[in-house]
N, C-alpha and C. Protein backbone atom coordinates (compact mmCIF):
# COMPACT_ATOMS: atom_id res chain seq x y z
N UNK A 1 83.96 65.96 110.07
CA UNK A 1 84.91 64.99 110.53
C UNK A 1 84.51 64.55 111.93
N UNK A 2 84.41 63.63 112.28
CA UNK A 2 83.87 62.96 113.38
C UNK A 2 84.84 63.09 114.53
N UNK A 3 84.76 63.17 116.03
CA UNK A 3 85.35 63.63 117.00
C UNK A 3 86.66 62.47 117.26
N UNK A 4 86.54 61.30 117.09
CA UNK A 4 87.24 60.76 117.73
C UNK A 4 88.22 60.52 116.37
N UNK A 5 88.34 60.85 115.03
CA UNK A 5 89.11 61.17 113.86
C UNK A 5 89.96 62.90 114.20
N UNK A 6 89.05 63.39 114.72
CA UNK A 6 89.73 64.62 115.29
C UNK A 6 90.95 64.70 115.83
N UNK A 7 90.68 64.08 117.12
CA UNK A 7 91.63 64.04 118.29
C UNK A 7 92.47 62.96 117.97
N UNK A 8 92.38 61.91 117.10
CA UNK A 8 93.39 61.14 117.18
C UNK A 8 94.33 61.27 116.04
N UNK A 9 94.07 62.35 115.53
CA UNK A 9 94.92 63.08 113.83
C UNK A 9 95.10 63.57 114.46
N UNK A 10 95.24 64.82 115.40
CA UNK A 10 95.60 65.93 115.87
C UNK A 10 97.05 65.90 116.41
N UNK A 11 98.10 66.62 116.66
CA UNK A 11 99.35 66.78 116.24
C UNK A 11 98.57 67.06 117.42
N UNK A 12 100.31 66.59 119.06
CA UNK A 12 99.81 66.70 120.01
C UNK A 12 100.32 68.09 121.30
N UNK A 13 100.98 68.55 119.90
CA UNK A 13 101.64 70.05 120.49
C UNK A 13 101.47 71.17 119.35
N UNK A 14 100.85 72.34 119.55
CA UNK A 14 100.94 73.47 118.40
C UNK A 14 101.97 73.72 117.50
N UNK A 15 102.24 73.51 116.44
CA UNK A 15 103.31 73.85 115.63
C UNK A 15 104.01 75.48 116.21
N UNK A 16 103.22 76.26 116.33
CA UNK A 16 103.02 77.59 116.68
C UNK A 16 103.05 78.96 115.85
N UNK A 17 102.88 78.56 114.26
CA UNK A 17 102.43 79.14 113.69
C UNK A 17 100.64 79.50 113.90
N UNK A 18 100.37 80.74 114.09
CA UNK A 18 99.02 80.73 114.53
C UNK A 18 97.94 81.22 113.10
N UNK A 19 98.13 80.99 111.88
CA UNK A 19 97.63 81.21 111.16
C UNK A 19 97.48 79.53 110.20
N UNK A 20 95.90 78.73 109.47
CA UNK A 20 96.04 77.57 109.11
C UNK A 20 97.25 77.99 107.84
N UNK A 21 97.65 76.52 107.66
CA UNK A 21 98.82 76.39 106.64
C UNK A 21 98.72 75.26 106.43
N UNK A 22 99.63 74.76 105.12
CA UNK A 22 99.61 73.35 104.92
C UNK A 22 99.99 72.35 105.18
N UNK A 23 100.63 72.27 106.49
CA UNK A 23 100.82 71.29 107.30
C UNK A 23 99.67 70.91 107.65
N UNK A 24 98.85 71.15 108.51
CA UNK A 24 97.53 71.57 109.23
C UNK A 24 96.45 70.63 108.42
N UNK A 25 96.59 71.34 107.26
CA UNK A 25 95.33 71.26 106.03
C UNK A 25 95.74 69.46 105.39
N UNK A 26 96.75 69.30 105.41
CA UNK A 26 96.84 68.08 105.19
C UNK A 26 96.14 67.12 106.33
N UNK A 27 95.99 67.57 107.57
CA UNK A 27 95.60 66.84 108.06
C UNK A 27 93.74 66.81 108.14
N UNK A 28 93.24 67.37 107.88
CA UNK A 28 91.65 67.72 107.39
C UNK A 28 91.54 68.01 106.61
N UNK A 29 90.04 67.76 106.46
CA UNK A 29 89.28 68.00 105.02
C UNK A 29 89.07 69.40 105.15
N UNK A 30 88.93 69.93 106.40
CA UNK A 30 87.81 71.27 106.76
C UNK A 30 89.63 72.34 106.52
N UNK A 31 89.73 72.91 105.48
CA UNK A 31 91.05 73.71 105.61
C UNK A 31 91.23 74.54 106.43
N UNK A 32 90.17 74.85 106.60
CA UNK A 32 90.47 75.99 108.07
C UNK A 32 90.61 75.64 109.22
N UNK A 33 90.66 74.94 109.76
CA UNK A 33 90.58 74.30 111.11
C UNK A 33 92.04 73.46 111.47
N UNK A 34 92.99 74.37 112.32
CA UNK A 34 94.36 74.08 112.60
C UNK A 34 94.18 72.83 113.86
N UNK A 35 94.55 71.69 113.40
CA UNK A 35 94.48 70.48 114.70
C UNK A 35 95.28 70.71 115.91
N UNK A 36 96.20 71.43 115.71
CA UNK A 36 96.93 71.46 116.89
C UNK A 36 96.74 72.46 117.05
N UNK A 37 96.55 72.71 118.50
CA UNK A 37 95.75 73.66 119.22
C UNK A 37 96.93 74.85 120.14
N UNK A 38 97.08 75.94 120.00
CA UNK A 38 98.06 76.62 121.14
C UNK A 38 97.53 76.83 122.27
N UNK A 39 98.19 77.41 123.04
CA UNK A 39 97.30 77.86 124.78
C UNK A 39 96.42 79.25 124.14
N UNK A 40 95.47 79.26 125.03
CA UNK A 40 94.55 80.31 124.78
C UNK A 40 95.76 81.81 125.15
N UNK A 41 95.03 82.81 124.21
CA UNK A 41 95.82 83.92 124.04
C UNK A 41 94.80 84.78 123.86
N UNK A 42 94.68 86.34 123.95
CA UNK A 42 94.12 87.48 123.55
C UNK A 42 94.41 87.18 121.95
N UNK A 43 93.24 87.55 121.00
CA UNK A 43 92.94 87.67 119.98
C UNK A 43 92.71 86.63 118.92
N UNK A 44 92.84 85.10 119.74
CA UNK A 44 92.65 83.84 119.03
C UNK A 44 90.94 83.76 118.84
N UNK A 45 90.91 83.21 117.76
CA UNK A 45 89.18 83.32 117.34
C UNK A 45 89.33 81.30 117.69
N UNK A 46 88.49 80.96 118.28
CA UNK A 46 87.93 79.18 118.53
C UNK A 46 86.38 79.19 117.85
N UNK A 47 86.11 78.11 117.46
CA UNK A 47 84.90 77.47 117.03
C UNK A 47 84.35 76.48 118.21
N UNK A 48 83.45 76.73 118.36
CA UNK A 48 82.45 75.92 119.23
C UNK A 48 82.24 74.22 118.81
N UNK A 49 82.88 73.05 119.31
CA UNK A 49 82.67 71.88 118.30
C UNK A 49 81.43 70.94 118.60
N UNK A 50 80.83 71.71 119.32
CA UNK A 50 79.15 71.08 119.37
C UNK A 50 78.58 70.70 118.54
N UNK A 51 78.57 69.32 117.74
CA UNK A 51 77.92 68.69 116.85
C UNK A 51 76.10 69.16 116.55
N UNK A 52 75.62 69.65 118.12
CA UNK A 52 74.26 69.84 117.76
C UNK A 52 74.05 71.35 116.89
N UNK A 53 75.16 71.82 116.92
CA UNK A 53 75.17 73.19 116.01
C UNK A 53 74.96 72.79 114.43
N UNK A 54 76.32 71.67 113.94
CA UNK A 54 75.97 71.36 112.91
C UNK A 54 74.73 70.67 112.80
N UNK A 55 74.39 70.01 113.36
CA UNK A 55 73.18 68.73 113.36
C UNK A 55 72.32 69.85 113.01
N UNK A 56 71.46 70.99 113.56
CA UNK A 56 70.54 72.13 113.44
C UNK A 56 70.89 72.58 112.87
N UNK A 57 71.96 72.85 111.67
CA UNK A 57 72.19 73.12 110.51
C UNK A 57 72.34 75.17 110.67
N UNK A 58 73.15 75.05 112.24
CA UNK A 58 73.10 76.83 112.81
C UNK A 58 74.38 77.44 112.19
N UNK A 59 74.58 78.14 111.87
CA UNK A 59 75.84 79.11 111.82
C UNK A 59 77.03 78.16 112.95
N UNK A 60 78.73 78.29 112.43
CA UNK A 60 79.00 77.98 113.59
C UNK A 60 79.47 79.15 114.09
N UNK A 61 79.47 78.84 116.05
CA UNK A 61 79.75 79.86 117.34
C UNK A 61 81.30 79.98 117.14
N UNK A 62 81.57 80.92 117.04
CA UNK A 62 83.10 81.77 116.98
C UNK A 62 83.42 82.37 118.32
N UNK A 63 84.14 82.27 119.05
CA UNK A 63 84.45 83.04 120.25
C UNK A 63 85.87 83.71 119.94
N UNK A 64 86.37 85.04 120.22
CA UNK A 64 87.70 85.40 120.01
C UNK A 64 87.75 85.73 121.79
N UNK A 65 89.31 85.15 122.13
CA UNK A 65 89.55 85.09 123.22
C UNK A 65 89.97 87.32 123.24
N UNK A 66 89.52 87.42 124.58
CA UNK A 66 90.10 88.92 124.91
C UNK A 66 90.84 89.42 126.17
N UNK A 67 90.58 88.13 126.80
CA UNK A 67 91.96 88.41 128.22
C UNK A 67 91.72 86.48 128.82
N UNK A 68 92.89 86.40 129.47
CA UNK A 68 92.66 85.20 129.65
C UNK A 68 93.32 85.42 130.98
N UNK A 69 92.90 84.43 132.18
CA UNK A 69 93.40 84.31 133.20
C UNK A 69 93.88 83.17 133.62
N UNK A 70 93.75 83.19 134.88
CA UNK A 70 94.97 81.58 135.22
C UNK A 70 94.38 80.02 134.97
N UNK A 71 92.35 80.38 135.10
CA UNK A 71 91.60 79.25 134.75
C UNK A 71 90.66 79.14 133.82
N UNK A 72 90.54 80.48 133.42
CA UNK A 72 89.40 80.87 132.32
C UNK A 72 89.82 81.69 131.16
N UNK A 73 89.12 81.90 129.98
CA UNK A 73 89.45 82.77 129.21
C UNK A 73 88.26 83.52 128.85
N UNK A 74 88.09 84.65 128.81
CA UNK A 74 86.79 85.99 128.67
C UNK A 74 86.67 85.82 127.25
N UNK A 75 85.95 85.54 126.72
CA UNK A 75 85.70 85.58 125.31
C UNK A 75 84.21 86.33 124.98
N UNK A 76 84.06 86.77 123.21
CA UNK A 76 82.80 87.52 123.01
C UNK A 76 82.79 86.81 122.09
N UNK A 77 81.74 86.61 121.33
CA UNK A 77 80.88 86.07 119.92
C UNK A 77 81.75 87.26 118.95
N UNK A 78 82.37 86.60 117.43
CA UNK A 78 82.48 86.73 116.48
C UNK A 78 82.34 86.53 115.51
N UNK A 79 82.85 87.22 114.66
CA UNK A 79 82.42 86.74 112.68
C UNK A 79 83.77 86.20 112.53
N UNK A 80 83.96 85.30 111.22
CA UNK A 80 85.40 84.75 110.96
C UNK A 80 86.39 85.53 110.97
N UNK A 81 86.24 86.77 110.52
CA UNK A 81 87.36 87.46 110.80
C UNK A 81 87.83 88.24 112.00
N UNK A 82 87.08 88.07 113.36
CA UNK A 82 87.31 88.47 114.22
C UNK A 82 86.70 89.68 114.89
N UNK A 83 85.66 90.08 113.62
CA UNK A 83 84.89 91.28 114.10
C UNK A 83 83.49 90.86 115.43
N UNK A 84 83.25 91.37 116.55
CA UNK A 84 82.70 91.17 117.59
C UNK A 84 81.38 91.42 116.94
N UNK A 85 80.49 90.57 117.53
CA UNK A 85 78.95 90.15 117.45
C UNK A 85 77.86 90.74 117.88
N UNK A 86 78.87 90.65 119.11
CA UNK A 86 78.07 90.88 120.29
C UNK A 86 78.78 91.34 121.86
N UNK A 87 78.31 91.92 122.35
CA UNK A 87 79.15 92.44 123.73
C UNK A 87 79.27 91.86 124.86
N UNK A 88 78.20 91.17 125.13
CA UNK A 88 78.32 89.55 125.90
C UNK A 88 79.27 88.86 126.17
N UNK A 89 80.10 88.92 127.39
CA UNK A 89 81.50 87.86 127.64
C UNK A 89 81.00 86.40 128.03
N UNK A 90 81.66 85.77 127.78
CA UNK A 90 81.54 84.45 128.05
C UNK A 90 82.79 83.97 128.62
N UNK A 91 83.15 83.29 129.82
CA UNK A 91 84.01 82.55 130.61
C UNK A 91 84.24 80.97 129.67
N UNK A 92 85.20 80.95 129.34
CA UNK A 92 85.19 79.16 128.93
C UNK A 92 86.92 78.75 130.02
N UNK A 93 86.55 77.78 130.23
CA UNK A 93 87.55 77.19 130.68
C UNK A 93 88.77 76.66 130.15
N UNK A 94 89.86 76.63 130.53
CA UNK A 94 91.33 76.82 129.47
C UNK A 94 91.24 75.44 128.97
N UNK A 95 90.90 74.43 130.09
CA UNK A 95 90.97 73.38 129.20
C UNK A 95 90.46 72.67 128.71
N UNK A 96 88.99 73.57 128.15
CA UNK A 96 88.26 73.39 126.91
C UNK A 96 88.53 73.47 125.53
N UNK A 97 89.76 74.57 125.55
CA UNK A 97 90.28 74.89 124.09
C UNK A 97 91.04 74.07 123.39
N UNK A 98 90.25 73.03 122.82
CA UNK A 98 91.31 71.84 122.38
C UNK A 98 89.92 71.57 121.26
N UNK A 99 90.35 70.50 120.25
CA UNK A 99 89.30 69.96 120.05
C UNK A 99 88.59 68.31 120.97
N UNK A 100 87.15 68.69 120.62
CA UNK A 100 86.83 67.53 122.01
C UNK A 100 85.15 67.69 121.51
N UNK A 101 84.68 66.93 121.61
CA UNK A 101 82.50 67.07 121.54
C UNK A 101 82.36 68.51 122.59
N UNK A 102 83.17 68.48 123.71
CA UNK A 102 82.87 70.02 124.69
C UNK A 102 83.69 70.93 124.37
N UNK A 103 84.59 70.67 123.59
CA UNK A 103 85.87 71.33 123.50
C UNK A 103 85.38 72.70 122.05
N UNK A 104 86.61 73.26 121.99
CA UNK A 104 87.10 74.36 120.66
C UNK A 104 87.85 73.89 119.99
N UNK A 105 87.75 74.38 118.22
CA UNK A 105 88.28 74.12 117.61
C UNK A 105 89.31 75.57 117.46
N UNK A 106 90.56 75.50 117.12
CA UNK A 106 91.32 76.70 117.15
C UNK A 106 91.37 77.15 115.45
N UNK A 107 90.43 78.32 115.42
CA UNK A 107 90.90 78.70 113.81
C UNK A 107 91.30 79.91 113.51
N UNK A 108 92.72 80.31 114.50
CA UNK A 108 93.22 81.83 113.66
C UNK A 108 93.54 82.40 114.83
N UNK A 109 93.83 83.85 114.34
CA UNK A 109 94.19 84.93 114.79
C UNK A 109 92.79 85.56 114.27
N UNK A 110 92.62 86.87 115.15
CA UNK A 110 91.83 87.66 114.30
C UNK A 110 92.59 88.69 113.41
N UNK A 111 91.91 89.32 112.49
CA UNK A 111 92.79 90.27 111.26
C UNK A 111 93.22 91.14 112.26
N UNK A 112 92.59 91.88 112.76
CA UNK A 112 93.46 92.90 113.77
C UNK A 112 94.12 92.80 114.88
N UNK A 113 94.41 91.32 115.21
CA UNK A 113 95.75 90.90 116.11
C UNK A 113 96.71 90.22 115.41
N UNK A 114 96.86 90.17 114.01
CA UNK A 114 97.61 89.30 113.70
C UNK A 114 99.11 90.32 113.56
């Protein structure tokens, strides 16, 4: 789904159910991928929406948030279900977590925060 179909379907406040559902899914093709986005939280898994990931035909980048502060959120590399990758933190900025070409896509809880 192309970026600017993204953001302009996107529901402009989180329902706040944090698991996809069919509200959500009506609005994309991709069922997993909730358009409306919540504030970053400990145990939310985001997708990386860097087109050059798909374009290179890579796995997509999963980050599950694990503490978040007043401007950043600490995140590690995951699998869809939230299991860690890798031990490597990564800083992303809060208000990256949206969908956007720089931005995150929000897909979930992980199984063991839900």
């Amino acid at each position: 789904m192309a970026e600017d179909s993204i953001t302009a379907a996107a529901p402009a406040v989180h329902c706040g159910n944090l698991a996809p559902h069919d509200a959500h899914r009506a609005w994309s093709a991709d069922a997993d991928v909730c358009l409306g986005y919540p504030p970053g939280a400990p145990g939310q898994i985001w997708q990386d929406a860097d087109k050059r990931i798909a374009a290179e035909k890579r796995p997509p980048r999963l980050l599950r948030i694990v503490e978040v502060g007043p401007t950043h959120a600490s995140c590690k590399l995951c699998g869809p279900e939230g299991d860690f990758i890798a031990e490597r933190t990564l800083r992303i900025r809060l208000d990256r977590l949206r969908p956007s070409s720089t931005g995150y896509l929000y897909r979930g809880m992980a199984r063991d925060a839900r």
